[in-house]
C-alpha atoms as a PDB file:
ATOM      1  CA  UNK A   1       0.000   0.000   0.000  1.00  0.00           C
ATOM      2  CA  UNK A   2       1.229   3.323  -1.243  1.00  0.00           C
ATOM      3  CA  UNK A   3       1.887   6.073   1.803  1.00  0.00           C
ATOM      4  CA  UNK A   4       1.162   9.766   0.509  1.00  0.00           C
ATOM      5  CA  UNK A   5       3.203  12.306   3.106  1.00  0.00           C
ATOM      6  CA  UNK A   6       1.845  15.276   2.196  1.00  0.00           C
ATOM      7  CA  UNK A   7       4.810  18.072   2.642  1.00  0.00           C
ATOM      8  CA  UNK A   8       4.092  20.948   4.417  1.00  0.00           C
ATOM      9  CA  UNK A   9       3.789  24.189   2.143  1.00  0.00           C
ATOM     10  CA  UNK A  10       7.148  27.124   2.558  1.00  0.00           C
ATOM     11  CA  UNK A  11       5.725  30.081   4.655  1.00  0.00           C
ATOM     12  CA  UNK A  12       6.652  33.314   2.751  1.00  0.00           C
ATOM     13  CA  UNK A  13       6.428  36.665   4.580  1.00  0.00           C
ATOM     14  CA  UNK A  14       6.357  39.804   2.859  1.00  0.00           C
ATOM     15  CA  UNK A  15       6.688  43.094   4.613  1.00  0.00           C
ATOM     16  CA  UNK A  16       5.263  46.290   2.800  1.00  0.00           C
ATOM     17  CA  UNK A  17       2.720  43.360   1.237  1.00  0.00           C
ATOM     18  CA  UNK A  18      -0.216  45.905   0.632  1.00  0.00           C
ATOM     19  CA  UNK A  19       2.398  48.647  -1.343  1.00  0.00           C
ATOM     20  CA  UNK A  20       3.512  48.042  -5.687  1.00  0.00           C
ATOM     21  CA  UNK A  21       5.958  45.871  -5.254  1.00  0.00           C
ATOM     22  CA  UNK A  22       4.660  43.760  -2.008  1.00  0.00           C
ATOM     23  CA  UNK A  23       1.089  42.964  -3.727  1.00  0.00           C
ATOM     24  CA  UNK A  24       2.962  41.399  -6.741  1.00  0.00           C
ATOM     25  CA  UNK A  25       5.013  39.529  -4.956  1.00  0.00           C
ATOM     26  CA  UNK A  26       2.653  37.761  -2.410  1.00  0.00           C
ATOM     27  CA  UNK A  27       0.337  36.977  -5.788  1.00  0.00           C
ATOM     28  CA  UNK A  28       3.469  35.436  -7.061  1.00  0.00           C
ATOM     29  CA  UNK A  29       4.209  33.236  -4.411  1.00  0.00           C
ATOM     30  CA  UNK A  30       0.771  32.352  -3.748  1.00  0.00           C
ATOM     31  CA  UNK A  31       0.762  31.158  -7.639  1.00  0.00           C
ATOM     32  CA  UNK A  32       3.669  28.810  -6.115  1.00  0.00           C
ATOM     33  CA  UNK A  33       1.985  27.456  -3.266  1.00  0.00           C
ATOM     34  CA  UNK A  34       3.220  29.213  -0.504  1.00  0.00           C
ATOM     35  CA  UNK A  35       1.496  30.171   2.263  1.00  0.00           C
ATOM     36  CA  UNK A  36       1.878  33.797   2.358  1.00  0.00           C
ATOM     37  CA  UNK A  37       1.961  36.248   5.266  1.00  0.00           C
ATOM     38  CA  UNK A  38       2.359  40.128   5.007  1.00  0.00           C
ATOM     39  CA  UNK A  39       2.992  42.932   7.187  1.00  0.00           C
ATOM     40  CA  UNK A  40       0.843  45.893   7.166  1.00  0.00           C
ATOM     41  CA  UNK A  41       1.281  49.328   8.980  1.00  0.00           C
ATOM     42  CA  UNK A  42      -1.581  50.862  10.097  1.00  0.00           C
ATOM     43  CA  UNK A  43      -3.583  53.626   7.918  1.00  0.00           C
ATOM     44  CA  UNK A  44      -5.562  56.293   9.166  1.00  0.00           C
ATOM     45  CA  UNK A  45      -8.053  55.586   6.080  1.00  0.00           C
ATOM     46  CA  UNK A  46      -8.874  51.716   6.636  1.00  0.00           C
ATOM     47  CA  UNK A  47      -9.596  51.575   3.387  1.00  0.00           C
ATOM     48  CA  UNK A  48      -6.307  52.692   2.107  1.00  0.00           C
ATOM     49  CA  UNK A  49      -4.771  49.775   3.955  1.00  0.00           C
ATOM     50  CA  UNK A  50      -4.994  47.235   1.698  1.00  0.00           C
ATOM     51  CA  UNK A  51      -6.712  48.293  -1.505  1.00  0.00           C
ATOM     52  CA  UNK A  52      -3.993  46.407  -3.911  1.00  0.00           C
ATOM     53  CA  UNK A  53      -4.561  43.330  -1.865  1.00  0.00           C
ATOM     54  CA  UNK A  54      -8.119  43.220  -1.714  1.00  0.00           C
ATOM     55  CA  UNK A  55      -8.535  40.629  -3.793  1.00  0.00           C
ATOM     56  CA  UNK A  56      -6.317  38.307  -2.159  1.00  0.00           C
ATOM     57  CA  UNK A  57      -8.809  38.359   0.980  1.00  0.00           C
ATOM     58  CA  UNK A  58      -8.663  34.779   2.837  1.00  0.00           C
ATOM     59  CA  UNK A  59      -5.660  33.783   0.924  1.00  0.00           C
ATOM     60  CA  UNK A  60      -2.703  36.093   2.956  1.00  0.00           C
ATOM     61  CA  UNK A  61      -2.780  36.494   6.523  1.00  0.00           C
ATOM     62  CA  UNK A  62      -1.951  39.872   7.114  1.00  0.00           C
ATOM     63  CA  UNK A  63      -0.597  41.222  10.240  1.00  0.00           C
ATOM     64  CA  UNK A  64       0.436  45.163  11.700  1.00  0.00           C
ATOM     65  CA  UNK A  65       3.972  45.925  12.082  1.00  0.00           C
ATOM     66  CA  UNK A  66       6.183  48.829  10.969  1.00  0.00           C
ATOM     67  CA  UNK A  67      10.276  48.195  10.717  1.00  0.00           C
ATOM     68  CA  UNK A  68      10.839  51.103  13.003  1.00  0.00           C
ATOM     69  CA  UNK A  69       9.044  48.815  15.706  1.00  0.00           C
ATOM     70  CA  UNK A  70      11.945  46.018  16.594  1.00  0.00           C
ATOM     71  CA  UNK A  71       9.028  44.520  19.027  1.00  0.00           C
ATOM     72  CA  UNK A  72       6.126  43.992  16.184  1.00  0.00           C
ATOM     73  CA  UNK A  73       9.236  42.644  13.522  1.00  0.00           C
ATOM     74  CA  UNK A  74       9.606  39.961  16.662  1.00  0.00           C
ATOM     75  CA  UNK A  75       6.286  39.342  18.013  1.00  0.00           C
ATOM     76  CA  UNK A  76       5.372  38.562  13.895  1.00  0.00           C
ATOM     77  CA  UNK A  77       8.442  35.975  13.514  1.00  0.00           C
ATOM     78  CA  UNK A  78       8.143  34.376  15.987  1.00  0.00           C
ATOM     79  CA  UNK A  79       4.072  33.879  15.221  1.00  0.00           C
ATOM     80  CA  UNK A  80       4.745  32.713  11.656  1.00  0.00           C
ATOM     81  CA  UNK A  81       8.863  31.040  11.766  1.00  0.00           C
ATOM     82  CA  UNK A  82       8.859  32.013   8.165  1.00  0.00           C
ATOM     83  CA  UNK A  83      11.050  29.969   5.959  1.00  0.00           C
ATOM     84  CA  UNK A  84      11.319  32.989   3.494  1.00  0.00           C
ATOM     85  CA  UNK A  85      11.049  36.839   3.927  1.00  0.00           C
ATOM     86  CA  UNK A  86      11.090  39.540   1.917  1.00  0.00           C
ATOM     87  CA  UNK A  87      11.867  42.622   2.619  1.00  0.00           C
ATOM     88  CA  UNK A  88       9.698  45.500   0.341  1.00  0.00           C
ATOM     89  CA  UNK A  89       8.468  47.889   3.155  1.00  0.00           C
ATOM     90  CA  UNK A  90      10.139  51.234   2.663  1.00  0.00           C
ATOM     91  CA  UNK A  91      10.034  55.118   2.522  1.00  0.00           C
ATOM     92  CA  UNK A  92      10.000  54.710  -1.311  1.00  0.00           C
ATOM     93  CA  UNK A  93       9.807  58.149  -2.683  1.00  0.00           C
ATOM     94  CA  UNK A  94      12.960  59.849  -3.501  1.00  0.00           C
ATOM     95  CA  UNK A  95      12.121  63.237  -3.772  1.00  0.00           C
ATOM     96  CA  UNK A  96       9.745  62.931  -0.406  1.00  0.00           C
ATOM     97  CA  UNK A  97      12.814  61.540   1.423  1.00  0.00           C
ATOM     98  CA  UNK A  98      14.528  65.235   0.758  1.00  0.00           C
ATOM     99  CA  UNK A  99      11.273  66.175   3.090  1.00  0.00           C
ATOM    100  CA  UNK A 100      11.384  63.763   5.035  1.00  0.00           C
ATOM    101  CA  UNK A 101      15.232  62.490   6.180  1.00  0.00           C
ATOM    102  CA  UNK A 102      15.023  60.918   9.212  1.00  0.00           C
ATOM    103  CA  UNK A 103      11.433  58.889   8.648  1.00  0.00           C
ATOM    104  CA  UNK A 104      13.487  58.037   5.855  1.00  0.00           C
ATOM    105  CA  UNK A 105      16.783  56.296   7.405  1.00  0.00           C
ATOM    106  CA  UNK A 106      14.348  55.632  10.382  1.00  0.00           C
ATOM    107  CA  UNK A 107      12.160  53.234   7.876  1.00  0.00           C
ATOM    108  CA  UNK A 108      14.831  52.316   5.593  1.00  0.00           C
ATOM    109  CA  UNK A 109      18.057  51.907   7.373  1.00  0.00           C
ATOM    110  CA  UNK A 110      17.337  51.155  11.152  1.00  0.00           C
ATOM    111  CA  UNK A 111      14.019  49.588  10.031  1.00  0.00           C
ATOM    112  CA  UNK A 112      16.271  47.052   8.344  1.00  0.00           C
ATOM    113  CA  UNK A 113      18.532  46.498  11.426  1.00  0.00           C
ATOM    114  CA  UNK A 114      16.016  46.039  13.552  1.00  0.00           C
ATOM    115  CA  UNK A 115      14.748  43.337  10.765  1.00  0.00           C
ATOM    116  CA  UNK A 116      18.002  41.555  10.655  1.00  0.00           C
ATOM    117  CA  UNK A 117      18.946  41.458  14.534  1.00  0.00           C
ATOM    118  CA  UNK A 118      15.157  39.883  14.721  1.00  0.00           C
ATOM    119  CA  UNK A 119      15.617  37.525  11.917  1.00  0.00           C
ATOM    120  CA  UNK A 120      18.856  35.899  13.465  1.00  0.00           C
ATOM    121  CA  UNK A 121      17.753  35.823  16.257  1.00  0.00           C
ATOM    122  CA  UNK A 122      14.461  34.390  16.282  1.00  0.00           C
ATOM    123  CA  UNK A 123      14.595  32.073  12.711  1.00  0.00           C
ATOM    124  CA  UNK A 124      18.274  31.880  11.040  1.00  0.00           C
ATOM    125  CA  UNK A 125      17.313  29.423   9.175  1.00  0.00           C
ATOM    126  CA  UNK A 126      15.509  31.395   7.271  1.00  0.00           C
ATOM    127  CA  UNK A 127      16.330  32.841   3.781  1.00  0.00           C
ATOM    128  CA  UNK A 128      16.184  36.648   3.272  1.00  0.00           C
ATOM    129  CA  UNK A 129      15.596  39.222   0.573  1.00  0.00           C
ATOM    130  CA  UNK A 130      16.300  42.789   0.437  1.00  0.00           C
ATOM    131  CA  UNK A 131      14.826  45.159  -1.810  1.00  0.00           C
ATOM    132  CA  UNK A 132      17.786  47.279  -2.506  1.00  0.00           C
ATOM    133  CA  UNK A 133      17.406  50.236  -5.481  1.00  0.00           C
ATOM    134  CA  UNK A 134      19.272  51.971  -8.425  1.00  0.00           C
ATOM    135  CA  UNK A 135      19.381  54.822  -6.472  1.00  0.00           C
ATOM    136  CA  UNK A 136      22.163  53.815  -4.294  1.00  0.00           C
ATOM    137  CA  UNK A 137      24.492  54.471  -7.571  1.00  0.00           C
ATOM    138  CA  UNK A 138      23.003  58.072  -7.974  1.00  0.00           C
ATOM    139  CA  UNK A 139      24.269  59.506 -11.199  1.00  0.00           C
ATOM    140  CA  UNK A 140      27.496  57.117 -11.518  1.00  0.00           C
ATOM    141  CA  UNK A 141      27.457  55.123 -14.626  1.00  0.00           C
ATOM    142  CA  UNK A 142      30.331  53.497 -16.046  1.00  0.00           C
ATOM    143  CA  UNK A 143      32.184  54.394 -19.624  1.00  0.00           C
ATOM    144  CA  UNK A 144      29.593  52.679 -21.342  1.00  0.00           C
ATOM    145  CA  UNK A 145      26.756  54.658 -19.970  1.00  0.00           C
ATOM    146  CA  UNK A 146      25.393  51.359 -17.990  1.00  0.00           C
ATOM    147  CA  UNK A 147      25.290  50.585 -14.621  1.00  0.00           C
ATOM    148  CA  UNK A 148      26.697  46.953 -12.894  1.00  0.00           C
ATOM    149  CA  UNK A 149      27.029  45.760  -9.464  1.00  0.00           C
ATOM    150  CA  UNK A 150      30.430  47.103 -10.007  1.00  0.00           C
ATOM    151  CA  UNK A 151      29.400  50.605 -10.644  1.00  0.00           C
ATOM    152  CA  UNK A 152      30.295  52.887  -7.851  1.00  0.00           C
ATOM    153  CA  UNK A 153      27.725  53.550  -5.436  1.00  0.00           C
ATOM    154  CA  UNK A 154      27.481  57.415  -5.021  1.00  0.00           C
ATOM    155  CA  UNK A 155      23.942  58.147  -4.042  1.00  0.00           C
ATOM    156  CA  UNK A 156      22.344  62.074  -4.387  1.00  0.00           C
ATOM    157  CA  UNK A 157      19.355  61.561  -2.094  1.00  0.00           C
ATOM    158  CA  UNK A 158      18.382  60.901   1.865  1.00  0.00           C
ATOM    159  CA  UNK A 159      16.637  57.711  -0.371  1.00  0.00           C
ATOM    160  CA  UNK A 160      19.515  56.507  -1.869  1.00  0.00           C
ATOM    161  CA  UNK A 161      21.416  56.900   1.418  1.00  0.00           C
ATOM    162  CA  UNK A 162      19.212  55.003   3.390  1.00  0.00           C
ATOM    163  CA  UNK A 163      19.139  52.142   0.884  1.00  0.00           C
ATOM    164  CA  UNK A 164      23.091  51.711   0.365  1.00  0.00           C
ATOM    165  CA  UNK A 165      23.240  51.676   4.222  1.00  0.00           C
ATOM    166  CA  UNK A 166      20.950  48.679   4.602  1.00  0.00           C
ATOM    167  CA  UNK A 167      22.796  47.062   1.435  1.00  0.00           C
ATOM    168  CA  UNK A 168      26.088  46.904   3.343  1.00  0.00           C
ATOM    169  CA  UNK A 169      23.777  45.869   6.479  1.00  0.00           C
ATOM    170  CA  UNK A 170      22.903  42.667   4.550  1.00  0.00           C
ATOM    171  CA  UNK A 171      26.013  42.385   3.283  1.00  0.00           C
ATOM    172  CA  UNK A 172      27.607  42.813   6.862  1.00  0.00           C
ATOM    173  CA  UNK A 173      25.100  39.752   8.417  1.00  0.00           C
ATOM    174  CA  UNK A 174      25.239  37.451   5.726  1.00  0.00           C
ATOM    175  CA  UNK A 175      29.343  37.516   6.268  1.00  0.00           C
ATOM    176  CA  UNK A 176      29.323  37.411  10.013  1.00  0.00           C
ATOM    177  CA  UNK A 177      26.408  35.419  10.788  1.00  0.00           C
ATOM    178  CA  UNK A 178      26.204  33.180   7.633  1.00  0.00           C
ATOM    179  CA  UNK A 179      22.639  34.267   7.007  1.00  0.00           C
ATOM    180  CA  UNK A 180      21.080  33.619   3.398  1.00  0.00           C
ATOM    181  CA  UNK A 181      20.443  37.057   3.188  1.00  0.00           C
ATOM    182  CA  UNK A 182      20.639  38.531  -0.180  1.00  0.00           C
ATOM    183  CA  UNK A 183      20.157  42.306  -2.111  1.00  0.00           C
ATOM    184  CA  UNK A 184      18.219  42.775  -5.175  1.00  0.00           C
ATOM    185  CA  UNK A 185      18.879  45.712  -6.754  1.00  0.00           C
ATOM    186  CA  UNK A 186      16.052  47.275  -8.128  1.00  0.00           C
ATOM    187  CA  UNK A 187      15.464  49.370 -11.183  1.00  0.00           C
ATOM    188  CA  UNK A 188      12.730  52.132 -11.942  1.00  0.00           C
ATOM    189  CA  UNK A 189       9.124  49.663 -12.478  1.00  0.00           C
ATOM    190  CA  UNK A 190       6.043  50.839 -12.680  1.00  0.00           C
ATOM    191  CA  UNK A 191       2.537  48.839 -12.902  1.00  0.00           C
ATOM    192  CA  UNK A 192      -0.857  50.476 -12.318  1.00  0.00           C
ATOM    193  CA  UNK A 193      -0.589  49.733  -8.673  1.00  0.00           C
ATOM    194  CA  UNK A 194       1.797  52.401  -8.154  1.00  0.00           C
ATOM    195  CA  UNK A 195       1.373  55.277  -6.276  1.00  0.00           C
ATOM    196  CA  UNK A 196      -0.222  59.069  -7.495  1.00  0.00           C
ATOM    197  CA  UNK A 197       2.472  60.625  -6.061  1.00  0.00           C
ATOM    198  CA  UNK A 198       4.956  59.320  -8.513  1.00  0.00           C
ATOM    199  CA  UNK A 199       5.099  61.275 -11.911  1.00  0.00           C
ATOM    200  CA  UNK A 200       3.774  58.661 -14.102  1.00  0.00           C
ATOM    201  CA  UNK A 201       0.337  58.340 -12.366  1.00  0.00           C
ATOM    202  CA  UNK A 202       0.649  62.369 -11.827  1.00  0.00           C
ATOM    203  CA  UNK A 203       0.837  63.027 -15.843  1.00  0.00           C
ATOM    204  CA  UNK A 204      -1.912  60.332 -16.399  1.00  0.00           C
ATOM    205  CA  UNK A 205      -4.313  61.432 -13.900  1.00  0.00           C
ATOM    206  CA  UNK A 206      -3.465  65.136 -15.108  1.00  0.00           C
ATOM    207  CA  UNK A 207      -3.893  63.709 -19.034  1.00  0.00           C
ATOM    208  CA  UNK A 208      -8.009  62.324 -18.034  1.00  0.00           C
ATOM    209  CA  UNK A 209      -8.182  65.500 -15.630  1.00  0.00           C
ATOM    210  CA  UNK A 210      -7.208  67.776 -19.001  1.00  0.00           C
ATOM    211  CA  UNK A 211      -9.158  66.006 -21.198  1.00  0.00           C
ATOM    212  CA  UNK A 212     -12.515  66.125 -19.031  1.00  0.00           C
ATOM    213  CA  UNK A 213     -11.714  70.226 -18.687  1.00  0.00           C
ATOM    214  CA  UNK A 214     -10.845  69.856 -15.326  1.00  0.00           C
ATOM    215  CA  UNK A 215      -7.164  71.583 -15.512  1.00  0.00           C
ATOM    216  CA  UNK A 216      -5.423  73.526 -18.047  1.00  0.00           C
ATOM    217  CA  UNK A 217      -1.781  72.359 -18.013  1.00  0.00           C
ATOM    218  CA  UNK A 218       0.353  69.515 -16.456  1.00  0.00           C
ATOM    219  CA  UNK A 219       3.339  70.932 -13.707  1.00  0.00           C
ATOM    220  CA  UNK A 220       5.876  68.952 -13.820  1.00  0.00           C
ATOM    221  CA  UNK A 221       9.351  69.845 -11.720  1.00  0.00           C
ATOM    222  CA  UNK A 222      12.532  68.665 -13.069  1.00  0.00           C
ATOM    223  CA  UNK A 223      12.619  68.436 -16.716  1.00  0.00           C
ATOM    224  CA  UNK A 224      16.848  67.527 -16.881  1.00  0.00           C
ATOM    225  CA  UNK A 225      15.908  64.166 -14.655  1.00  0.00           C
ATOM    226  CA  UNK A 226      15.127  61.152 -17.138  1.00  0.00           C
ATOM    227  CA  UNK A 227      14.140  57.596 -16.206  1.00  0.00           C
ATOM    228  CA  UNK A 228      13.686  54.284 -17.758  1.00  0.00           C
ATOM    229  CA  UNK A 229      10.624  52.294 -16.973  1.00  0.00           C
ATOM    230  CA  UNK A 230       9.859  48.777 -16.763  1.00  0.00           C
ATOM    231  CA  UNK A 231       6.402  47.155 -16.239  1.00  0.00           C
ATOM    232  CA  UNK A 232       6.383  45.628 -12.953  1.00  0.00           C
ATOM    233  CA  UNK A 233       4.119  42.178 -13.018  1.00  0.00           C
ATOM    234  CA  UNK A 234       6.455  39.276 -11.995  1.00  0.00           C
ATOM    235  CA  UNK A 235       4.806  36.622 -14.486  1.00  0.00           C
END
């Protein structure tokens, strides 16, 4: 007689789950059979919360926390022992971070120490991924134009700061501590997920806003900055 042992499915948490890139990524994994768990923090607007994970109601189990609270990062590891985590909460807007500096390394540089001392702590076991960014390079490019791992890392923004400081953090446990933790550096993506605060949601709300003779004109602020956009959906 044949014996089925069913294996028990890889518990993924995702912190940031309900912003772009966290929403994606829990659909993802939940497309791979993981259970999935995300972090939330809490909005004054309930509704606000988690409108890009609405639809995945009863299939993540979503829990508060905030990075810049060491004792919710613990009290939500040791509830789930994840097997995986990902790291996509942030302070994610780069010209916002000139606004706001300190919420900025607060979320993005201790929040991610605080992560990591939790993490090896609690479940080392565990594999770990950072969302790192292109902005840690700033405007360094090599003599081709392009940018590499190799590129130097010069940032130009409180942003960019914060994110090369928890890059060397990972970098720093996952050689002392022999963590799997691991950076992914992120390009510019966009999806229709993302944020009205950014520019390309600002010149296509502006664009209906125009056309319905609502406004006259689309402000924009920098015209010398240039990006290059990918679409964001993981599959």
């Amino acid at each position: 007689m044949d014996i089925l042992i069913k294996t028990p499915k890889k518990k993924a948490l995702v912190t940031g789950a309900n912003g772009q890139d966290g929403s994606f990524l829990s659909e993802y994994l939940l497309s791979k059979d993981y259970d999935v768990y995300g972090t939330i923090r809490r909005n004054s607007v309930a509704e606000n919360q988690d409108i890009r994970i609405s639809h995945l109601e009863n299939k993540i189990q979503t829990e508060y926390a905030d990075l810049t609270d060491i004792s919710s990062l613990e009290r939500v590891l040791k509830s789930i022992m994840p097997d995986e985590i990902y790291n996509t909460a942030a302070q994610s807007h780069v010209r916002i971070s000139f606004d706001l500096p300190h919420l900025t390394i607060q979320s993005n540089s201790v929040g991610v120490l605080n992560l990591m001392e939790s993490y090896r702590y609690i479940c080392p076991s565990a594999r770990l991924l950072q969302c790192s960014s292109s902005e840690m390079f700033g405007n360094t490019v090599d003599d081709d134009n392009f940018q590499r791992e190799s590129t130097p890392m010069n940032p130009v923004s409180p942003y960019g700061i914060s994110k090369l400081f928890s890059y060397h953090l990972i970098r720093h446990y996952r050689r002392s501590y022999k963590l799997f933790a691991v950076n992914s550096i992120c390009f510019n993506h966009e999806s229709s997920r993302r944020s009205t605060n950014f520019v390309t949601n600002k010149i296509v709300k502006a664009a209906v806003r125009i056309k319905l003779g609502l406004q006259d004109k689309l402000e924009l602020g920098n015209m010398d900055s240039f990006r290059i956009w990918t679409f964001k959906r993981l599959r």
